[in-house]
Protein backbone atom coordinates (compact mmCIF):
# COMPACT_ATOMS: atom_id res chain seq x y z
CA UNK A 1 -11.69 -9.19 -7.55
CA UNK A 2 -9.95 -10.53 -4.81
CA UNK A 3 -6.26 -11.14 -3.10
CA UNK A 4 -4.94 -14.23 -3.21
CA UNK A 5 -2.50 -15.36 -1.05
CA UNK A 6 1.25 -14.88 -1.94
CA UNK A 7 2.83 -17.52 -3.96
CA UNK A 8 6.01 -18.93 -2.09
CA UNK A 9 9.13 -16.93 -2.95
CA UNK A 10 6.40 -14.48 -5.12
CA UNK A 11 7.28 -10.65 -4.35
CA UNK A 12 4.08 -9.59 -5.03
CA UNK A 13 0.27 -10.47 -4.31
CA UNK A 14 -2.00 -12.20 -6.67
CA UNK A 15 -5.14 -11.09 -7.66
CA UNK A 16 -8.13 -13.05 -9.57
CA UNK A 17 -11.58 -12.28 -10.88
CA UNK A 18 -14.67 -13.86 -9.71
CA UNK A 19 -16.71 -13.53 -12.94
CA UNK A 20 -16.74 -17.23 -13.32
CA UNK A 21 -17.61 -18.03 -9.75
CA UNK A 22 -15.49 -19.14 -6.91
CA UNK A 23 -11.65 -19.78 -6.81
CA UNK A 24 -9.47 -21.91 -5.24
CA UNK A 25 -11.41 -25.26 -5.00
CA UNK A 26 -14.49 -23.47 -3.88
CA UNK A 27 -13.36 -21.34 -1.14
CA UNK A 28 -15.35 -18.43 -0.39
CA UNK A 29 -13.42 -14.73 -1.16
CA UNK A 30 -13.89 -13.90 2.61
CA UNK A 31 -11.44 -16.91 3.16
CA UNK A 32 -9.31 -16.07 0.69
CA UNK A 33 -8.42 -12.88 2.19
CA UNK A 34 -8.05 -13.77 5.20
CA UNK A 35 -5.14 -16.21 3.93
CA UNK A 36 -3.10 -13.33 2.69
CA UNK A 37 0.24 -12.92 4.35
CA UNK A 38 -0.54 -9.74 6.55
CA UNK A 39 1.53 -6.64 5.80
CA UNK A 40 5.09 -6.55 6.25
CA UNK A 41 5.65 -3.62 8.89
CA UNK A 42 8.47 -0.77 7.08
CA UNK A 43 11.77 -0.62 8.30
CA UNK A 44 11.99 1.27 11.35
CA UNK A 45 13.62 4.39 9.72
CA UNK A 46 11.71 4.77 7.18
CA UNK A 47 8.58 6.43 9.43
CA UNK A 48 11.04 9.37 10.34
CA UNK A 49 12.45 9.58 7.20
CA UNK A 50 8.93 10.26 5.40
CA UNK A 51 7.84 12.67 8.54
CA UNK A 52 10.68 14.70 8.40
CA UNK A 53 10.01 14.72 4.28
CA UNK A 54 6.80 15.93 5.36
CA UNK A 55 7.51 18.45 7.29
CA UNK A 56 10.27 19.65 4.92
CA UNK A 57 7.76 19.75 2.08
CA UNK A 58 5.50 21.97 4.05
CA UNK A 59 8.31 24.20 4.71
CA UNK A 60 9.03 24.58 1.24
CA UNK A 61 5.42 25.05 0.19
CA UNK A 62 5.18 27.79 2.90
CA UNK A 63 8.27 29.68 1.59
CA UNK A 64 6.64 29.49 -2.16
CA UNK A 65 4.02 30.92 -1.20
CA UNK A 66 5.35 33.77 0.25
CA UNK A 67 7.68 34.50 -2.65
CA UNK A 68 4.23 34.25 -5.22
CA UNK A 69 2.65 36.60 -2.53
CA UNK A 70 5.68 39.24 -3.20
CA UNK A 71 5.32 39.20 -6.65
């Protein structure tokens, strides 16, 4: 399998099979991925959003744990 480049105005990637051989007119995979659209960077609060996620998560694992260890 491997990525195609992203169809204009396509949300998603495209994938194809190379059981048949080449793709694309004959282009080798390795050039085919290195076609594909490189990866669109997240929005710039979305990294502390998911850390401080994180970190609550851990919290709340911590405090579980010590209420199973009570009972």
């Amino acid at each position: 399998v491997v990525r195609l480049p992203r169809a204009s105005g396509a949300r998603d990637a495209r994938y194809a099979h190379l059981l048949s051989g080449d793709i694309d007119g004959g282009l080798p995979p390795a050039d085919l991925a290195q076609a594909t659209a490189p990866p669109v960077a997240p929005p710039s609060g979305l990294a502390a959003r998911v850390e401080s996620l994180e970190t609550e998560v851990a919290d709340l694992k911590r405090e579980l744990a010590e209420i199973r260890s009570r009972l």
